[in-house]
N, C-alpha and C. Protein backbone atom coordinates (compact mmCIF):
# COMPACT_ATOMS: atom_id res chain seq x y z
N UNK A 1 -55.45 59.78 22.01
CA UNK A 1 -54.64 60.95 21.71
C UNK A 1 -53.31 60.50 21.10
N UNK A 2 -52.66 60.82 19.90
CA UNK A 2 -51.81 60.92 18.97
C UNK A 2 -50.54 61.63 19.99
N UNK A 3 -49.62 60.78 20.53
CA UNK A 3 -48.57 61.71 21.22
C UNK A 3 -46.91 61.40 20.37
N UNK A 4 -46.59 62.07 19.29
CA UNK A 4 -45.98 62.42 18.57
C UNK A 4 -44.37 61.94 19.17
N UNK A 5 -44.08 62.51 20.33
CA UNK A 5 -42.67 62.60 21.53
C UNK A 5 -42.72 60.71 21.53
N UNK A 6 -43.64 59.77 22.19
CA UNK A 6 -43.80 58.82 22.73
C UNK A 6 -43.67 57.95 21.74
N UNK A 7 -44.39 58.21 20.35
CA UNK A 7 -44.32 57.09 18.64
C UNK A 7 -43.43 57.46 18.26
N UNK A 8 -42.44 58.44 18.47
CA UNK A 8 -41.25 59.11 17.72
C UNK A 8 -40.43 58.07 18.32
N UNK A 9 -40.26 58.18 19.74
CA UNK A 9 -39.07 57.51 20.38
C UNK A 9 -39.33 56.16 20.63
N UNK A 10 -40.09 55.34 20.51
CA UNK A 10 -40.35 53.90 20.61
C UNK A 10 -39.93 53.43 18.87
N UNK A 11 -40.68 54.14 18.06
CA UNK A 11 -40.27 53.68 16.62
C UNK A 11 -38.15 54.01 16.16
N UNK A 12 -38.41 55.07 17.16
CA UNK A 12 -36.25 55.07 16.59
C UNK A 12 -35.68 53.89 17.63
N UNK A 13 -36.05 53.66 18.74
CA UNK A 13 -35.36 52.42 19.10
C UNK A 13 -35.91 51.45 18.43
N UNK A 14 -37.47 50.98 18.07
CA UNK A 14 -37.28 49.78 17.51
C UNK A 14 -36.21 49.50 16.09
N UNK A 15 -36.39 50.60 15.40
CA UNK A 15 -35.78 50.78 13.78
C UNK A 15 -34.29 50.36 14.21
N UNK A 16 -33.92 51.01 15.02
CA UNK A 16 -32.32 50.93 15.95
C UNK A 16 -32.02 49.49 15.75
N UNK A 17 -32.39 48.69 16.08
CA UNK A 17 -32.59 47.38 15.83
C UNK A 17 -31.63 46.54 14.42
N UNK A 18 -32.16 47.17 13.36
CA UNK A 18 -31.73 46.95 12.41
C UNK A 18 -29.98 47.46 12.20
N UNK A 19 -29.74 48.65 11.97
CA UNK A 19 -28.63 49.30 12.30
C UNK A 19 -27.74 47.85 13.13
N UNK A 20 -27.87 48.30 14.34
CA UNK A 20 -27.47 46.91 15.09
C UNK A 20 -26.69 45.67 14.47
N UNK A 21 -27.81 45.38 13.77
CA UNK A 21 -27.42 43.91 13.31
C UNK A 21 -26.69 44.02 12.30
N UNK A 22 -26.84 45.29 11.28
CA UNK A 22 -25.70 45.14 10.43
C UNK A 22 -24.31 45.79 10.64
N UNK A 23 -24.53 46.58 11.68
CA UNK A 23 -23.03 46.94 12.48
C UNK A 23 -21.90 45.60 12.93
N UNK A 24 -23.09 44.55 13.60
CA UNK A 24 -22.37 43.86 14.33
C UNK A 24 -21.72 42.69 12.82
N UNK A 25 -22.57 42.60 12.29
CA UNK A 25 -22.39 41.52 11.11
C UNK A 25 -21.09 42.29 9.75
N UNK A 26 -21.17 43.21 9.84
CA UNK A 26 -19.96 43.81 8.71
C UNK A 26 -18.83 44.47 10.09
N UNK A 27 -18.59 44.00 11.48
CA UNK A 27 -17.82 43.68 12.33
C UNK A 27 -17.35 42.60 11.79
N UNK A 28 -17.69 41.53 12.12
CA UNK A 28 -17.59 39.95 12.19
C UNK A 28 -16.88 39.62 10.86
N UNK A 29 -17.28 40.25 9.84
CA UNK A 29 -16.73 39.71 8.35
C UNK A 29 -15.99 41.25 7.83
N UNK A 30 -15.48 41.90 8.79
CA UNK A 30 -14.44 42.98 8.51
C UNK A 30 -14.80 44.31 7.82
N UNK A 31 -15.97 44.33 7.35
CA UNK A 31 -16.49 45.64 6.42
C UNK A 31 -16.36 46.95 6.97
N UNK A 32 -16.01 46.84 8.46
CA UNK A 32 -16.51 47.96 9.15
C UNK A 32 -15.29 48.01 10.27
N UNK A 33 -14.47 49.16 10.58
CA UNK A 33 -13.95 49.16 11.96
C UNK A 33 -14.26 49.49 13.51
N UNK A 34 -15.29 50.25 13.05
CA UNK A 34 -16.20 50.71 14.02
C UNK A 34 -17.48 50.46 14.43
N UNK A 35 -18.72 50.01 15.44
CA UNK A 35 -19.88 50.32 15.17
C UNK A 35 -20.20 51.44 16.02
N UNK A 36 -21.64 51.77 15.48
CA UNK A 36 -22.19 53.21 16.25
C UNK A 36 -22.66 53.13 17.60
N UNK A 37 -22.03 52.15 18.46
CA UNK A 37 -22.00 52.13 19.86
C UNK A 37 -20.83 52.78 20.17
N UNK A 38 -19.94 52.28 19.26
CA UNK A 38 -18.32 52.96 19.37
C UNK A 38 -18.57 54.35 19.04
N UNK A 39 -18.72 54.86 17.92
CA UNK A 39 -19.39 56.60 17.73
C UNK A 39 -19.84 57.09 19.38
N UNK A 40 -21.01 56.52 19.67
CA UNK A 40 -21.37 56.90 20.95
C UNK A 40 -19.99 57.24 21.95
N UNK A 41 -19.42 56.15 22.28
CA UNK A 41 -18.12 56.17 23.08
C UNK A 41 -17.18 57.11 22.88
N UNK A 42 -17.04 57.25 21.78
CA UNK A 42 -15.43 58.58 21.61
C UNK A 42 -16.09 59.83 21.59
N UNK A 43 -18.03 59.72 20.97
CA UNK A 43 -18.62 61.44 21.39
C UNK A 43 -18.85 61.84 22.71
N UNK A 44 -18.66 60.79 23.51
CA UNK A 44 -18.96 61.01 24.84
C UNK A 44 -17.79 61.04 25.97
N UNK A 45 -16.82 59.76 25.72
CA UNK A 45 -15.51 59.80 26.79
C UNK A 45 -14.55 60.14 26.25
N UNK A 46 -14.28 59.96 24.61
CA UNK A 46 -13.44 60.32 23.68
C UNK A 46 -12.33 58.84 23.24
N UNK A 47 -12.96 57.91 23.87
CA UNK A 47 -12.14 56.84 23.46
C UNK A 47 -13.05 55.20 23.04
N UNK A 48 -12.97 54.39 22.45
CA UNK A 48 -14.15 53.17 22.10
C UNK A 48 -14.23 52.34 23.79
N UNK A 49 -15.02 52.01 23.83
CA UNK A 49 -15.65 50.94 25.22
C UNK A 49 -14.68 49.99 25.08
N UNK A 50 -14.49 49.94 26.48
CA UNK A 50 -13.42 48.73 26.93
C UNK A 50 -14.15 47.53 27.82
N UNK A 51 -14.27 46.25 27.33
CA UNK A 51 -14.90 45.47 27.83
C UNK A 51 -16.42 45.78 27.62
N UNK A 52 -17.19 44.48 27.92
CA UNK A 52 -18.15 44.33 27.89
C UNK A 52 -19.63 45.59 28.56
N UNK A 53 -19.40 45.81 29.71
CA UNK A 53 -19.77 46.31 30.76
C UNK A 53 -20.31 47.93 29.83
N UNK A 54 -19.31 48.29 29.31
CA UNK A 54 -18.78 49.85 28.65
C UNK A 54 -19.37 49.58 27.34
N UNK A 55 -19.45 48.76 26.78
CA UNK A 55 -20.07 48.33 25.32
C UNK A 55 -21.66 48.44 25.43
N UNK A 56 -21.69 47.51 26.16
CA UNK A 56 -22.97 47.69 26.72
C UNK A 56 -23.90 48.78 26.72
N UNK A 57 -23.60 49.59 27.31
CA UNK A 57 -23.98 50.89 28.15
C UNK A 57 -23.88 51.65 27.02
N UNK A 58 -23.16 52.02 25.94
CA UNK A 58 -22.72 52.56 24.64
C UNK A 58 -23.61 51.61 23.98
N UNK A 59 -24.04 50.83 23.43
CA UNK A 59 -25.05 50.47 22.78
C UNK A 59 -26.90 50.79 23.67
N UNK A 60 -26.81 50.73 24.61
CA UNK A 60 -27.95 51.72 25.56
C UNK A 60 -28.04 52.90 24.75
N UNK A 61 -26.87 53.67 24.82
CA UNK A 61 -26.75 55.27 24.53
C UNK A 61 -27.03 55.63 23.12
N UNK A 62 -26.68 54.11 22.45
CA UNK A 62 -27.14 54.53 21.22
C UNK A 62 -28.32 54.33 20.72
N UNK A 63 -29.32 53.41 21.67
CA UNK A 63 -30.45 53.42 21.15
C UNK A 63 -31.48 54.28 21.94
N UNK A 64 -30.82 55.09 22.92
CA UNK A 64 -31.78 56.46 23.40
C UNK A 64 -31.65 57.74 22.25
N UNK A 65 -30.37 57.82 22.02
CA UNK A 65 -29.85 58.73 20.87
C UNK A 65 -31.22 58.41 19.48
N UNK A 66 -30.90 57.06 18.95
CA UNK A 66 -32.18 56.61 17.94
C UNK A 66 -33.30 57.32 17.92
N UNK A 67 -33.58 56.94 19.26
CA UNK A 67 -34.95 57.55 20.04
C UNK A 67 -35.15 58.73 19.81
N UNK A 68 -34.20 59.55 20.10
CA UNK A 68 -34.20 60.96 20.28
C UNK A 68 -34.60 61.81 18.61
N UNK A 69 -33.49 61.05 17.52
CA UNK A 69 -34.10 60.98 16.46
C UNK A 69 -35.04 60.54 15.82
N UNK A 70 -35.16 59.49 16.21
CA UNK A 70 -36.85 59.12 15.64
C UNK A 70 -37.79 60.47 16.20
N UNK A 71 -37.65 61.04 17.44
CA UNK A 71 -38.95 62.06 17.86
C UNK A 71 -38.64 63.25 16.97
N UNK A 72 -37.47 63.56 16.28
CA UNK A 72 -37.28 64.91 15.45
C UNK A 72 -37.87 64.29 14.36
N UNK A 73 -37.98 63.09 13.70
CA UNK A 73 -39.11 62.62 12.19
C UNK A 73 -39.89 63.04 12.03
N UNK A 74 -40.67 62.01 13.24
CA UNK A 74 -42.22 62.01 13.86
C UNK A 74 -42.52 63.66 13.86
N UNK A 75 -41.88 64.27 14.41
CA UNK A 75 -42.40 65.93 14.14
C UNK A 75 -42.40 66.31 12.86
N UNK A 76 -41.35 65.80 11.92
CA UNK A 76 -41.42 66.65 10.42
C UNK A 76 -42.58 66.05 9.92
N UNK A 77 -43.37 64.55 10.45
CA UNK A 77 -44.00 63.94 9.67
C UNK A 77 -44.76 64.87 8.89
N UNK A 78 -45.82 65.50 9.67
CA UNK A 78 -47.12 66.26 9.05
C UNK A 78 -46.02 67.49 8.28
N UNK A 79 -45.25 67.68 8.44
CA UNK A 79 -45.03 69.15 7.25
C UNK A 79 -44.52 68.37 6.18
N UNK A 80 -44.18 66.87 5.73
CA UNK A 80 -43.96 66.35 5.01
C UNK A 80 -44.55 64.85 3.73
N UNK A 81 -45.57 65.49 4.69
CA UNK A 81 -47.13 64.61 3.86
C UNK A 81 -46.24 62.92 4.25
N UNK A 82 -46.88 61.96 4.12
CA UNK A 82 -46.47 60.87 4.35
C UNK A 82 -46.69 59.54 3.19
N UNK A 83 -46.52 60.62 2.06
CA UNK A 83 -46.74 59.67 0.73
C UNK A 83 -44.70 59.17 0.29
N UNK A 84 -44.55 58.16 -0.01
CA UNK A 84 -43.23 57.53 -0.41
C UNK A 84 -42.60 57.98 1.12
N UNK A 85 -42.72 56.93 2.12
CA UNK A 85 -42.56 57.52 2.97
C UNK A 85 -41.20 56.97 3.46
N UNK A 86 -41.32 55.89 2.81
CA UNK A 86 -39.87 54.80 3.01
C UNK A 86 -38.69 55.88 2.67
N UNK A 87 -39.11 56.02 0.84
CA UNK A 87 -38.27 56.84 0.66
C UNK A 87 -37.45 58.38 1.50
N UNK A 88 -38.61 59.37 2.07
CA UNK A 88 -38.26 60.45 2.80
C UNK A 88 -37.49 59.78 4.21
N UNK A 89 -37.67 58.79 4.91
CA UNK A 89 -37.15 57.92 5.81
C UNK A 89 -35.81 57.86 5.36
N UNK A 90 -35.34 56.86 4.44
CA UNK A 90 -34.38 56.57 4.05
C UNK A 90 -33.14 58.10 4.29
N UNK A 91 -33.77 59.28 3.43
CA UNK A 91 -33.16 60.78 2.88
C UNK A 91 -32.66 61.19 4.41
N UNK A 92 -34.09 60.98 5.00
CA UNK A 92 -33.19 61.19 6.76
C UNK A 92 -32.45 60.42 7.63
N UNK A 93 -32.16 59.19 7.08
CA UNK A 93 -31.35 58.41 8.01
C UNK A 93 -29.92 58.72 7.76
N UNK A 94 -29.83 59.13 6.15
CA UNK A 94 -28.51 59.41 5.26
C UNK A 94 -28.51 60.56 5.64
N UNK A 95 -28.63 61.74 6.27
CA UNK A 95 -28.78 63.16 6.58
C UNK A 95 -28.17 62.83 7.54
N UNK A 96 -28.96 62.04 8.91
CA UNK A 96 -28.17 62.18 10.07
C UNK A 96 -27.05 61.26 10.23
N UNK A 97 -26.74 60.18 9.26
CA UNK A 97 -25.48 59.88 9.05
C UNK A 97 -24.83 60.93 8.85
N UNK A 98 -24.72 62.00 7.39
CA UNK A 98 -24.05 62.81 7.08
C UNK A 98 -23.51 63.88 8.29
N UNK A 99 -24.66 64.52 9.15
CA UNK A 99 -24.24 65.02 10.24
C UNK A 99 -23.42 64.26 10.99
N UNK A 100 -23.55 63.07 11.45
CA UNK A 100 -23.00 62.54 12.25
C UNK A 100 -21.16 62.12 11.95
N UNK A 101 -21.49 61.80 10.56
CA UNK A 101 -20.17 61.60 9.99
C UNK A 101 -18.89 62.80 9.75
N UNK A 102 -19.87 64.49 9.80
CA UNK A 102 -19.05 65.33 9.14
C UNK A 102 -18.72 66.23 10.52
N UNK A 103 -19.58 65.82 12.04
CA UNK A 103 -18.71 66.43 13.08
C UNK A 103 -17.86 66.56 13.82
N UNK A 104 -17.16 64.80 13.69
CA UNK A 104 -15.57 64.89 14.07
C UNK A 104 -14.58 65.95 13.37
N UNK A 105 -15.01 66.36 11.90
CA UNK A 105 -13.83 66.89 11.39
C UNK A 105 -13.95 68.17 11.77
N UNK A 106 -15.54 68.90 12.32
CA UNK A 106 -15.69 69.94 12.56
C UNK A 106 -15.42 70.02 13.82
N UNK A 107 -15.37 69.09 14.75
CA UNK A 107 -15.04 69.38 16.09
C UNK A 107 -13.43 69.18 16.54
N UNK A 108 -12.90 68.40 15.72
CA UNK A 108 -12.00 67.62 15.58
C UNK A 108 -11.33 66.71 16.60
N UNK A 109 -12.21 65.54 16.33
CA UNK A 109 -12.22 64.69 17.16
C UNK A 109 -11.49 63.93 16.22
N UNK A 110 -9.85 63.13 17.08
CA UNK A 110 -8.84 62.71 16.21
C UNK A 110 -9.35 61.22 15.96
N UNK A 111 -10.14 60.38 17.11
CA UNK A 111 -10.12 59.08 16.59
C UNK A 111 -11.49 58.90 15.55
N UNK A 112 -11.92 60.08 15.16
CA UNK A 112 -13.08 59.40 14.24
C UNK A 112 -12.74 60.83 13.14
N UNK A 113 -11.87 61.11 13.11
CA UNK A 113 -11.49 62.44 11.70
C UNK A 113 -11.06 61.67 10.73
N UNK A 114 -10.20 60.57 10.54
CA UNK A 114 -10.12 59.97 9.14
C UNK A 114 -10.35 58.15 9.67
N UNK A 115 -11.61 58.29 9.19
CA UNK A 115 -11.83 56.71 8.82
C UNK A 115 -12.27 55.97 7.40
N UNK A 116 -11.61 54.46 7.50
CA UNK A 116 -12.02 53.74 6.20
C UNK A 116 -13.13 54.31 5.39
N UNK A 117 -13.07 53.93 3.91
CA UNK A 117 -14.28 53.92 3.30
C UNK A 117 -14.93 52.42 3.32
N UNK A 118 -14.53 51.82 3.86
CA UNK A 118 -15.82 50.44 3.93
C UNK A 118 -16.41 50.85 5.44
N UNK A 119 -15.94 51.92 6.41
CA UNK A 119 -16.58 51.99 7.56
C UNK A 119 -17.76 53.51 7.30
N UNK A 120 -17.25 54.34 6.54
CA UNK A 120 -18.15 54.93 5.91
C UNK A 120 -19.46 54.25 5.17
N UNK A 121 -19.20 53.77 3.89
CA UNK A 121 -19.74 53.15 3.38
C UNK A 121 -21.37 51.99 4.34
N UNK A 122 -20.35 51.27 5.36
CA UNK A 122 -21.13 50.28 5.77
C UNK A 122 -22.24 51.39 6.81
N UNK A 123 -21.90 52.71 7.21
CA UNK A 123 -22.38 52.95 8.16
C UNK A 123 -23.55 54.06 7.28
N UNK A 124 -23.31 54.39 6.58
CA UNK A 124 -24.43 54.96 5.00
C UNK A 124 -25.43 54.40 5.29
N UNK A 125 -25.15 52.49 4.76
CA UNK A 125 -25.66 51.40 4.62
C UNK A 125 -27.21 51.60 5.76
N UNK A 126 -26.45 51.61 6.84
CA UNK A 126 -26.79 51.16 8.20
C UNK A 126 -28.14 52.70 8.74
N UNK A 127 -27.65 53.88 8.35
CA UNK A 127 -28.52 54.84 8.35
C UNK A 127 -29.52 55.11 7.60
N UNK A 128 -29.00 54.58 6.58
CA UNK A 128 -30.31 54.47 5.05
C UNK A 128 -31.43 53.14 6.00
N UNK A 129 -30.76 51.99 6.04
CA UNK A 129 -32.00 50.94 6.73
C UNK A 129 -32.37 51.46 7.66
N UNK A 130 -32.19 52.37 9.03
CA UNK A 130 -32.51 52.84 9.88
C UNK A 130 -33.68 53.69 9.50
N UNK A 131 -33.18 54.54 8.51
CA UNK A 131 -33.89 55.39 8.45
C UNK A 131 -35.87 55.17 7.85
N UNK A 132 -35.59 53.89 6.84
CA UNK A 132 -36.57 52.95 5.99
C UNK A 132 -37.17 52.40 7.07
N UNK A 133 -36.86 51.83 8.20
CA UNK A 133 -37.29 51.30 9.22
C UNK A 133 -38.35 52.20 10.56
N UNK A 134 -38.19 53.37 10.50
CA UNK A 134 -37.91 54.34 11.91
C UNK A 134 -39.31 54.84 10.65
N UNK A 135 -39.31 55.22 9.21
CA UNK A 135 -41.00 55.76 8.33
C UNK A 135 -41.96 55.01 8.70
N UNK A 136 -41.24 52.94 7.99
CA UNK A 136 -42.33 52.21 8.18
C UNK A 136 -42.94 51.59 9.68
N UNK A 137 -42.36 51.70 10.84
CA UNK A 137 -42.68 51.17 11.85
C UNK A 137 -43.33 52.67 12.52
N UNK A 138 -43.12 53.69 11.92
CA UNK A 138 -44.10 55.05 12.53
C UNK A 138 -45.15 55.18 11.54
N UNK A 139 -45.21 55.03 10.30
CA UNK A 139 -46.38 54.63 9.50
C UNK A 139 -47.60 53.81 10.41
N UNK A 140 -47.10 52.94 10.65
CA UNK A 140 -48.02 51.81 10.88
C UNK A 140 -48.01 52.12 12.28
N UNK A 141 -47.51 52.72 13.29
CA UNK A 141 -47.79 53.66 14.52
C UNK A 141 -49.32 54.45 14.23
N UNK A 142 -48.96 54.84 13.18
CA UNK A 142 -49.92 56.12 12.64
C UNK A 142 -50.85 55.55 12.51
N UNK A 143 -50.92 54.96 11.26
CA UNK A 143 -52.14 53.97 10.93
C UNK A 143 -52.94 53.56 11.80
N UNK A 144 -52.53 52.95 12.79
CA UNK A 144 -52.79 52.06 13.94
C UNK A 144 -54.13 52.96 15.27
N UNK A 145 -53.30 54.23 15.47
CA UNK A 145 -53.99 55.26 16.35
C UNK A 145 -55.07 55.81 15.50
N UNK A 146 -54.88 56.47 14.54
CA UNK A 146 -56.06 56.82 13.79
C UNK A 146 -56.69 56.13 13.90
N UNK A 147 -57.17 55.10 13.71
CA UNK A 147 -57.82 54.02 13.51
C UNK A 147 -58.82 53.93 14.99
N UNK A 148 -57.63 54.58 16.01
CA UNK A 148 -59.23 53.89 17.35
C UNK A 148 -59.66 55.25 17.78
């Protein structure tokens, strides 16, 4: 049995993965002021994780969050045929960036209402691979079950 909820949310944390690594890596070499563990932190306590412990736990939150999106895909899959699938992947990772990016100003949340354009930019970056990642690792979910 094909359970849609269960390949949704295993494929957005694995895809999560990626995101990750280029958060932490355009950290390290300055591209970025923020990563989306930090997002997690100020949508939730209203301020970035202090120490390890709090980072932590905010990178947890962000890969249940993943999760949570990957299972809203996995549902559009079938109303969206699954041909160029990378591509439709990609359109939604940049969507829920865009949401994600345009509700501080609507909620107005002061520490994430005006940030850099290389933290914009890198975090585009980071939702577009997410998103390429979260088609092809539920593709081949798909593939995989059909199959037995």
């Amino acid at each position: 049995m094909h359970d849609r909820f269960y390949y949704g949310f295993i494929s957005g944390i694995l895809a999560g993965i990626f995101p990750l690594i280029i958060n932490l890596g355009s950290l390290l070499v300055n591209l970025t002021t923020l990563i989306w563990s930090d997002f997690m932190s100020v949508y939730i306590i209203g301020r970035t994780p202090e120490g390890m412990l709090e980072t932590l736990f905010f990178i947890v939150v962000q890969f249940v969050f993943l999760g949570v999106v990957g299972i809203l895909f996995n549902f559009l899959l079938p109303h969206i045929l699954s041909e160029r699938i990378a591509l439709k992947g990609f359109v939604y990772g940049i969507v829920v960036w865009f949401v994600l990016f345009t509700m501080p100003t609507l909620l107005g949340i002061p520490k994430l209402e005006e940030l850099p354009i290389k933290t914009a930019i890198t975090h585009l970056f980071s939702a577009g691979a997410w998103g390429i990642a979260l088609a092809l690792i539920l593709n081949k979910i798909n593939d995989k079950v059909s199959k037995l």
